[in-house]
PDB file of N, CA and C in Angstrom:
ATOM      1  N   UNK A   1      -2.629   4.296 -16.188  1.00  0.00           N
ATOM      2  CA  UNK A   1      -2.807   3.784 -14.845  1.00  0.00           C
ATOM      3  C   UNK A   1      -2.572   2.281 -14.842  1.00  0.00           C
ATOM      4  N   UNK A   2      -2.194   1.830 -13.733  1.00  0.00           N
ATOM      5  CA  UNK A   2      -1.758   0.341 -13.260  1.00  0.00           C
ATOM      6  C   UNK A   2      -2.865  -0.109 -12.981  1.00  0.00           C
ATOM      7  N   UNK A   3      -3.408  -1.485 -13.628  1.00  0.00           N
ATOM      8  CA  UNK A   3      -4.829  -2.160 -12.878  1.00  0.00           C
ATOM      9  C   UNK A   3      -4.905  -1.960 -11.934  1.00  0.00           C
ATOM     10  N   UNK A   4      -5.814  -2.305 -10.632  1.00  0.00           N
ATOM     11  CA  UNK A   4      -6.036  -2.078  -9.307  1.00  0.00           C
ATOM     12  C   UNK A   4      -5.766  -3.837  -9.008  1.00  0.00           C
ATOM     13  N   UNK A   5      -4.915  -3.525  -8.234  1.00  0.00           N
ATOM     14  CA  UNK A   5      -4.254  -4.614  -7.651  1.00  0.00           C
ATOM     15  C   UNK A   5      -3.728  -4.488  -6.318  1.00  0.00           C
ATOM     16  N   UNK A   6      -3.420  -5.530  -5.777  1.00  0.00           N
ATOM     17  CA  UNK A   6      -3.321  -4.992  -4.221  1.00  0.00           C
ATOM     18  C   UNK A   6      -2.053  -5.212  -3.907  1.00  0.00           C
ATOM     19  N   UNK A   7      -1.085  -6.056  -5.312  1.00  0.00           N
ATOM     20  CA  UNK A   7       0.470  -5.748  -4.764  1.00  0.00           C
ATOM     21  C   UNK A   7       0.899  -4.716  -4.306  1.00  0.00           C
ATOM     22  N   UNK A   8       0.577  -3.385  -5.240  1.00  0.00           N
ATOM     23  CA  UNK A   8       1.103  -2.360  -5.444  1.00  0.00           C
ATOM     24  C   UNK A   8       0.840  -1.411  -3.778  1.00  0.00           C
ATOM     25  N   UNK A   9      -0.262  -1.470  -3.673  1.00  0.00           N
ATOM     26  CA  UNK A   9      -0.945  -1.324  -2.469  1.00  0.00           C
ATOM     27  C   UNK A   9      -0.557  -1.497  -1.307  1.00  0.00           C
ATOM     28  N   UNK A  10      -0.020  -3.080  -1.024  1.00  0.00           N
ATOM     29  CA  UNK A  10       0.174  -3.777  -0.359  1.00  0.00           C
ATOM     30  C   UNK A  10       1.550  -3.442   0.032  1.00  0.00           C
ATOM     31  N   UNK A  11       2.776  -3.377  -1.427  1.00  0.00           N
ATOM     32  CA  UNK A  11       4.243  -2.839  -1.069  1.00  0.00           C
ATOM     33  C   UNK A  11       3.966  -1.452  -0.681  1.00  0.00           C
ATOM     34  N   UNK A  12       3.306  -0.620  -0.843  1.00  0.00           N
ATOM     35  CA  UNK A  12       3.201   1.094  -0.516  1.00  0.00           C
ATOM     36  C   UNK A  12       3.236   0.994   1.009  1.00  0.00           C
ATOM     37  N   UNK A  13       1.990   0.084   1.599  1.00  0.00           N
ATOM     38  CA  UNK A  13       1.876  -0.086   2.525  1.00  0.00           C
ATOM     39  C   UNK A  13       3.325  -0.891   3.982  1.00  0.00           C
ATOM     40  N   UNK A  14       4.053  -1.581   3.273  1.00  0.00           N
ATOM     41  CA  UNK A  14       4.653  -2.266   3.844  1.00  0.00           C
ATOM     42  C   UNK A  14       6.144  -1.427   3.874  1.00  0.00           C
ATOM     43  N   UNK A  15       6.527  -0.499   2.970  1.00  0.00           N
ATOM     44  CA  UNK A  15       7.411   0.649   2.752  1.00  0.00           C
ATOM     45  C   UNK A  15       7.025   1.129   3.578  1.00  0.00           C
ATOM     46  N   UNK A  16       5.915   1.981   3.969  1.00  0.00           N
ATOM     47  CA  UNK A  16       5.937   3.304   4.590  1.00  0.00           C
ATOM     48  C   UNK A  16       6.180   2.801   6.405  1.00  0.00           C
ATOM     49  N   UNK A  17       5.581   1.591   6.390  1.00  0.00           N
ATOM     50  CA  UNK A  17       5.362   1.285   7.925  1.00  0.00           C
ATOM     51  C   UNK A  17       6.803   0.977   8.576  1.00  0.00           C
ATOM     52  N   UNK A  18       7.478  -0.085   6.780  1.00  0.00           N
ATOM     53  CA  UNK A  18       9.273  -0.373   7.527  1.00  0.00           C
ATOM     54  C   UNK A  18       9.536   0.915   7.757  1.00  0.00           C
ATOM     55  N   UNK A  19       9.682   1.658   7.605  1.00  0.00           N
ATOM     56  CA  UNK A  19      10.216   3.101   7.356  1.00  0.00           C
ATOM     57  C   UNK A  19       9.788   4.628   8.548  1.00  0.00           C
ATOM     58  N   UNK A  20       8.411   3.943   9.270  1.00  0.00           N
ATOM     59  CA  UNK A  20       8.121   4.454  10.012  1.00  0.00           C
ATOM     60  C   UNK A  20       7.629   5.665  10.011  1.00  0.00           C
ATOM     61  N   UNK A  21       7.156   5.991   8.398  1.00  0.00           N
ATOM     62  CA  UNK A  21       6.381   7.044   8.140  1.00  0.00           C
ATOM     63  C   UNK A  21       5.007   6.945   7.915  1.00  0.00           C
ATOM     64  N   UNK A  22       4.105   7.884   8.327  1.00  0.00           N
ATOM     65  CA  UNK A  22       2.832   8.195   7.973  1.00  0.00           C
ATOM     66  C   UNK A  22       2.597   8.093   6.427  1.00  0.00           C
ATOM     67  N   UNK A  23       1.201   8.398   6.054  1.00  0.00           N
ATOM     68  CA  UNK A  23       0.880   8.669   4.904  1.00  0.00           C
ATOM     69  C   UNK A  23       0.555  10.196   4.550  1.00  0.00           C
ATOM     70  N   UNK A  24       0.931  11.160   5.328  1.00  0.00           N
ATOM     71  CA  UNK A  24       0.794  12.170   5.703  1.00  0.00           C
ATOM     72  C   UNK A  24       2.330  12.554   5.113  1.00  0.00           C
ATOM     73  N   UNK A  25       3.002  11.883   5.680  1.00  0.00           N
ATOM     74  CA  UNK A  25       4.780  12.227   5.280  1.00  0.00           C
ATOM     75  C   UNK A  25       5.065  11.880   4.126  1.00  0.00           C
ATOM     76  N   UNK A  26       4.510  10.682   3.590  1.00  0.00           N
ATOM     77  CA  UNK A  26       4.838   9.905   2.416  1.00  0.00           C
ATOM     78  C   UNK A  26       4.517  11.216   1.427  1.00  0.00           C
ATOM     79  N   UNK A  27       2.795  11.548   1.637  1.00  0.00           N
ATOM     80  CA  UNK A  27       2.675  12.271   0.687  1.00  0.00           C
ATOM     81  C   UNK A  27       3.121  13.579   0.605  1.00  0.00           C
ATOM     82  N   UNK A  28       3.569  14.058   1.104  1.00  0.00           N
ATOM     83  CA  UNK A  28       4.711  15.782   1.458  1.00  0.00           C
ATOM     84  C   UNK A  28       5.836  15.215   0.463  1.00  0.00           C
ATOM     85  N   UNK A  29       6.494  13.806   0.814  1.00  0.00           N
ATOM     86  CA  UNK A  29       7.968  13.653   0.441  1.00  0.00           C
ATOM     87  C   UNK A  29       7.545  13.646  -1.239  1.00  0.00           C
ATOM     88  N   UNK A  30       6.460  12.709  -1.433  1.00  0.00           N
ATOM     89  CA  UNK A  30       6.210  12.210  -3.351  1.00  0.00           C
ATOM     90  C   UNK A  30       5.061  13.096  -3.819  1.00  0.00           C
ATOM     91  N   UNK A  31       4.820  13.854  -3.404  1.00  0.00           N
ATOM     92  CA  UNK A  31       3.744  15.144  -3.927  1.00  0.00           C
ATOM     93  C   UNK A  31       2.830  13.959  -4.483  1.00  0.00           C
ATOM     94  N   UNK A  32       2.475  12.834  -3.658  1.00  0.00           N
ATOM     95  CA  UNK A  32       1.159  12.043  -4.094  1.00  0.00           C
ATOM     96  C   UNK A  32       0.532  12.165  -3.295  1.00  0.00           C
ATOM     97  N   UNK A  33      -0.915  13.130  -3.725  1.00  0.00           N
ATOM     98  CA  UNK A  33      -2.136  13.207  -2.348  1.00  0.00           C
ATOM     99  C   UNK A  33      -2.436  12.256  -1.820  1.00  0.00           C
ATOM    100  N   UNK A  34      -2.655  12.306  -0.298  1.00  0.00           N
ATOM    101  CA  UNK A  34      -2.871  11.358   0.781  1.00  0.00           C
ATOM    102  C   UNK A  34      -4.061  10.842   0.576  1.00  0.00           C
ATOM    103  N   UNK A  35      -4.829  11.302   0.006  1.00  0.00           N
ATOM    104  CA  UNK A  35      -5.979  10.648  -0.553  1.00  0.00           C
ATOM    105  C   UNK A  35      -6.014   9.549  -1.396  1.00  0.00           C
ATOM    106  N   UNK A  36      -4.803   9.441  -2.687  1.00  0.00           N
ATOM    107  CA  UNK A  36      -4.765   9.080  -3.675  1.00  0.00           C
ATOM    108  C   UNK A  36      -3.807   7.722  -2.676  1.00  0.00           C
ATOM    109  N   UNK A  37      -2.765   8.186  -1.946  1.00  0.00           N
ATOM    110  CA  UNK A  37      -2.241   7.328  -1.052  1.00  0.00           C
ATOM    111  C   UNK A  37      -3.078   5.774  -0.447  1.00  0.00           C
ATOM    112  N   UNK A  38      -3.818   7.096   0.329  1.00  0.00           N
ATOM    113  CA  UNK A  38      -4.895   6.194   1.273  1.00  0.00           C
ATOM    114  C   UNK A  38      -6.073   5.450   0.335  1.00  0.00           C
ATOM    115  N   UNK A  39      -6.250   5.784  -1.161  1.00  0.00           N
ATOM    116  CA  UNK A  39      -7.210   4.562  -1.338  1.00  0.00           C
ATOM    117  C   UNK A  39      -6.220   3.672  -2.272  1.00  0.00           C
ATOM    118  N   UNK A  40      -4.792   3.945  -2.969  1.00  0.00           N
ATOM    119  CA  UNK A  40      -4.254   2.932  -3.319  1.00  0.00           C
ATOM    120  C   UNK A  40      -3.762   2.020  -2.591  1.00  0.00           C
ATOM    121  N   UNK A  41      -3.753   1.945  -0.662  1.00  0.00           N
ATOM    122  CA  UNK A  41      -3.299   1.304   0.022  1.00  0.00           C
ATOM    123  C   UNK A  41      -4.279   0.718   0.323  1.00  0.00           C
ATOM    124  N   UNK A  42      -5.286   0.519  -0.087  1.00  0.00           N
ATOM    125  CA  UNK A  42      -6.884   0.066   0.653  1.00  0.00           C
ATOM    126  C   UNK A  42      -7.448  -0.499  -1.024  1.00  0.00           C
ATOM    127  N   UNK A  43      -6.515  -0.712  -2.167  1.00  0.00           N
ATOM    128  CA  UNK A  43      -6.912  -1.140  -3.234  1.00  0.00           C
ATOM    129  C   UNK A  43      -8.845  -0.701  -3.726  1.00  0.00           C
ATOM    130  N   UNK A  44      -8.761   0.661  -3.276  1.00  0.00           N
ATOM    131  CA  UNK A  44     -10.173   1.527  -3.806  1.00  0.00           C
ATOM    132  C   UNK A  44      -9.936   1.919  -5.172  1.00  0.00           C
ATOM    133  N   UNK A  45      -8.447   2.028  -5.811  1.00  0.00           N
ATOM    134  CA  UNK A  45      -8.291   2.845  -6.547  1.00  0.00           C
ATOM    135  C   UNK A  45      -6.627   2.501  -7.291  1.00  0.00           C
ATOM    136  N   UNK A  46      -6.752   2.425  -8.596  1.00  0.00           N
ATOM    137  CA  UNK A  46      -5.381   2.348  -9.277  1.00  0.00           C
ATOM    138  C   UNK A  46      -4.182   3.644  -9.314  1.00  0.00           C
ATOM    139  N   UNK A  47      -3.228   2.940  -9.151  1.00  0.00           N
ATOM    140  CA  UNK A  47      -2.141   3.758  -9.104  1.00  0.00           C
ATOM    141  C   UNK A  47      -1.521   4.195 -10.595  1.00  0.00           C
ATOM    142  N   UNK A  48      -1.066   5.506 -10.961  1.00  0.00           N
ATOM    143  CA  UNK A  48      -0.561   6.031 -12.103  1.00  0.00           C
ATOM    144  C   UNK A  48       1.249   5.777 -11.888  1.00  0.00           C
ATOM    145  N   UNK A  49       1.452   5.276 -13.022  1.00  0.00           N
ATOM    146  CA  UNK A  49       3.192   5.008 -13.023  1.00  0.00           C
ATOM    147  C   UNK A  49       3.886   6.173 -12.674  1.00  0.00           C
ATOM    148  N   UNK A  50       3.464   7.354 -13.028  1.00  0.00           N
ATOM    149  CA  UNK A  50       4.133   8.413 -12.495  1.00  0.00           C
ATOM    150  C   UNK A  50       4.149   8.084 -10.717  1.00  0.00           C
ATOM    151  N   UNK A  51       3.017   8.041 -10.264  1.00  0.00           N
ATOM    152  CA  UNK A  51       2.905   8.799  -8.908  1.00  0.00           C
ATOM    153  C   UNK A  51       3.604   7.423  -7.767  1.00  0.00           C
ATOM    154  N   UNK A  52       3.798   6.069  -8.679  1.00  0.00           N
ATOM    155  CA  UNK A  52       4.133   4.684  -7.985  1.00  0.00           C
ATOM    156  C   UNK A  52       5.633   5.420  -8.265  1.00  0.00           C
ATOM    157  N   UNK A  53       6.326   5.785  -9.017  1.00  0.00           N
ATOM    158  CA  UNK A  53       7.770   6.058  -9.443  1.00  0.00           C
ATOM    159  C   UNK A  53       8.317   6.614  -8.199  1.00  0.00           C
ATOM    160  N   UNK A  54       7.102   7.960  -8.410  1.00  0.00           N
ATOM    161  CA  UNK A  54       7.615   8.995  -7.387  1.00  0.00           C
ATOM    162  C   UNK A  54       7.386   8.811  -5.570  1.00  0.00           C
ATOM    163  N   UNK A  55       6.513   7.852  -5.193  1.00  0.00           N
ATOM    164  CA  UNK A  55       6.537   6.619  -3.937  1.00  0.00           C
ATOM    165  C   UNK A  55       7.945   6.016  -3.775  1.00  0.00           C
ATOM    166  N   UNK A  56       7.976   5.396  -4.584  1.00  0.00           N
ATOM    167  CA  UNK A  56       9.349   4.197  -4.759  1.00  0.00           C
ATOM    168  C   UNK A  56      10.085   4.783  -4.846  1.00  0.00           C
ATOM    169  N   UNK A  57      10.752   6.226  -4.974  1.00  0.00           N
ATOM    170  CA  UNK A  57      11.813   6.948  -5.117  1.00  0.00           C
ATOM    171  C   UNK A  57      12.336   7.219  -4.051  1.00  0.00           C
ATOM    172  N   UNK A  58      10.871   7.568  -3.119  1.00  0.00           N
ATOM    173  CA  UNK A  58      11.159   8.324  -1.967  1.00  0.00           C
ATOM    174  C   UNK A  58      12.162   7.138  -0.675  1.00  0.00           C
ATOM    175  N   UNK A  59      11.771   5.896  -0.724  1.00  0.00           N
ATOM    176  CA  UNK A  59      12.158   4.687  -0.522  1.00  0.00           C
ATOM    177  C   UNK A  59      13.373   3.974  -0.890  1.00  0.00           C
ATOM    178  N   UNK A  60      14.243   4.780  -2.117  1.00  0.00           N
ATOM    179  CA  UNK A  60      15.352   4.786  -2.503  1.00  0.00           C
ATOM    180  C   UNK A  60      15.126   3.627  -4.059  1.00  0.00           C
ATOM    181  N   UNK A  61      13.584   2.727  -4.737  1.00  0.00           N
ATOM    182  CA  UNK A  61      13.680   2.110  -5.308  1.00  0.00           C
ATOM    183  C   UNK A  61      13.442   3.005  -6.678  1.00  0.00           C
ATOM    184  N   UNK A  62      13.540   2.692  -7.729  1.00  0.00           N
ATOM    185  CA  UNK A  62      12.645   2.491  -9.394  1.00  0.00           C
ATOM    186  C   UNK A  62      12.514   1.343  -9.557  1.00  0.00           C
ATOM    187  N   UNK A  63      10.859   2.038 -10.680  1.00  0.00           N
ATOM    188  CA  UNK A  63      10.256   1.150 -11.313  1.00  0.00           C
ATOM    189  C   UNK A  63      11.110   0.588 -12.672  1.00  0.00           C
ATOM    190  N   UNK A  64      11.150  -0.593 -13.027  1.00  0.00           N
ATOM    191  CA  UNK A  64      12.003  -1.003 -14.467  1.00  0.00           C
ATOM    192  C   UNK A  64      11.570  -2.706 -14.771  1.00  0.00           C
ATOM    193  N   UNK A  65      11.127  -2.466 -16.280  1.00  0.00           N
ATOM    194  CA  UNK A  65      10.622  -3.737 -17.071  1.00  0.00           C
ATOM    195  C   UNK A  65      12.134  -4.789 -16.438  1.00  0.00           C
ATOM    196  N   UNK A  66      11.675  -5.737 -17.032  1.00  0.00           N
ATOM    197  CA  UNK A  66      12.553  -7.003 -17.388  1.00  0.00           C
ATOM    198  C   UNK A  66      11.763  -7.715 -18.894  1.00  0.00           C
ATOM    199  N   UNK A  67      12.750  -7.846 -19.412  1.00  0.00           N
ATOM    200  CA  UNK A  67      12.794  -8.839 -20.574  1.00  0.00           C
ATOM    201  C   UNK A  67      12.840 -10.111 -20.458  1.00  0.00           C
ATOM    202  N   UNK A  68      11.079 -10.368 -20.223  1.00  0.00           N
ATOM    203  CA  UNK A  68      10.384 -11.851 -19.737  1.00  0.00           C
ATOM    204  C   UNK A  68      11.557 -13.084 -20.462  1.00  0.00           C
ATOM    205  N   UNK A  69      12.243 -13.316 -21.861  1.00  0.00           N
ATOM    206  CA  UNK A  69      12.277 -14.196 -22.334  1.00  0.00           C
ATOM    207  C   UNK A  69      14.128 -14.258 -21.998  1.00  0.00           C
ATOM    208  N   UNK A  70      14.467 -13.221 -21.784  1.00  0.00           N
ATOM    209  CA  UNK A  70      16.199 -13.251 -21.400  1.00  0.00           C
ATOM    210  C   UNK A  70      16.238 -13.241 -19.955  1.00  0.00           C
ATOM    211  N   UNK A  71      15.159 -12.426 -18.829  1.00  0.00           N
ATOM    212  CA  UNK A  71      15.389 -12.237 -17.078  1.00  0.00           C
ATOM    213  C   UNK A  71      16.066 -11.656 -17.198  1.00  0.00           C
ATOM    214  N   UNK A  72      17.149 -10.513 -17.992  1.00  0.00           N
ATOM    215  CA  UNK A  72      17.560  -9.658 -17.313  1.00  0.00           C
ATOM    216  C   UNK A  72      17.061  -7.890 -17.581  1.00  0.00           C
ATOM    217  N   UNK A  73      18.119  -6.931 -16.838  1.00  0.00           N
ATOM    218  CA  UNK A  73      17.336  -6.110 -15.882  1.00  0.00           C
ATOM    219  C   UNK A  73      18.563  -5.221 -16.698  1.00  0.00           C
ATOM    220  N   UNK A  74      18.238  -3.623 -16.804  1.00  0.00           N
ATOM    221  CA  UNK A  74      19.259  -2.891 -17.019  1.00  0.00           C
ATOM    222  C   UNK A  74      20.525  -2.606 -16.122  1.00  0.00           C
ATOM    223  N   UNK A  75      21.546  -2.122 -16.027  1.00  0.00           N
ATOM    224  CA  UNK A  75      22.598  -2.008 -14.995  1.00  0.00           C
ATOM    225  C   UNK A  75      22.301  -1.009 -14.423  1.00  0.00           C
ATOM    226  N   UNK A  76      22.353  -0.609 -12.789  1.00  0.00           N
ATOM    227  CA  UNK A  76      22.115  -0.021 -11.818  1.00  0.00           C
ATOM    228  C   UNK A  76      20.584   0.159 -11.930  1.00  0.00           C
ATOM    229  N   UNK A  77      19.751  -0.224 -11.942  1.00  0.00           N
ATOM    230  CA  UNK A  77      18.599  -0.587 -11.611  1.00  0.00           C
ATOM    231  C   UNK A  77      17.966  -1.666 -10.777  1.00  0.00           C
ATOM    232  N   UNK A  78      16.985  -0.727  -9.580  1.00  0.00           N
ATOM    233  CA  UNK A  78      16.608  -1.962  -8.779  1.00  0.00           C
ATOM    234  C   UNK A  78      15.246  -2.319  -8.922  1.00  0.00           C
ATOM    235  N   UNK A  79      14.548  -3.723  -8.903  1.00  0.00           N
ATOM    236  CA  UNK A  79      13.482  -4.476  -8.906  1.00  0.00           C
ATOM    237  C   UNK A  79      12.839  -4.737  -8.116  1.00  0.00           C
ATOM    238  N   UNK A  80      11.761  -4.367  -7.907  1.00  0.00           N
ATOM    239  CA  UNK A  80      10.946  -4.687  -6.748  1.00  0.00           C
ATOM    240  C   UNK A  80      10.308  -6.258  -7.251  1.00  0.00           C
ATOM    241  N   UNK A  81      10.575  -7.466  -6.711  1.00  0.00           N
ATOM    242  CA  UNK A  81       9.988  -8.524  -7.006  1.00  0.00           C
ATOM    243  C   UNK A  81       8.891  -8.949  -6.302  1.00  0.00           C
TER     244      UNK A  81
END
């Protein structure tokens, strides 16, 4: 699991609303319970890399490191900054 932090939270939140979906829809599309939804958007509760992957997918992004000491990123991979 990802510390509890409220970036993560915070982008879930700011995805679903550009996008004009519920958390109701979100969770149908990423088989992540709306529960698990609704308290990682309210930073009650840490998010598992699986279930942030499968969020960010639905949104068209992936999750992917960077190599702090070079900045770069693998090819065709996108970054949420």
């Amino acid at each position: 699991m990802t510390p509890r932090n409220p970036f993560w939270g915070d982008l879930i939140t700011d995805l679903r609303r550009q996008h004009g979906m519920s958390q109701r829809k979100l969770s149908e599309l990423s088989s992540v319970p709306r529960n698990t939804l609704r308290k990682v958007e309210t930073s009650d509760a840490s998010v598992t890399i699986d279930a942030l992957e499968r969020v960010l997918d639905v949104f068209g992004y992936e999750l992917t490191a960077l190599d702090r000491e070079i900045g770069t990123i693998p090819a065709k991979k996108a970054v949420l900054v």
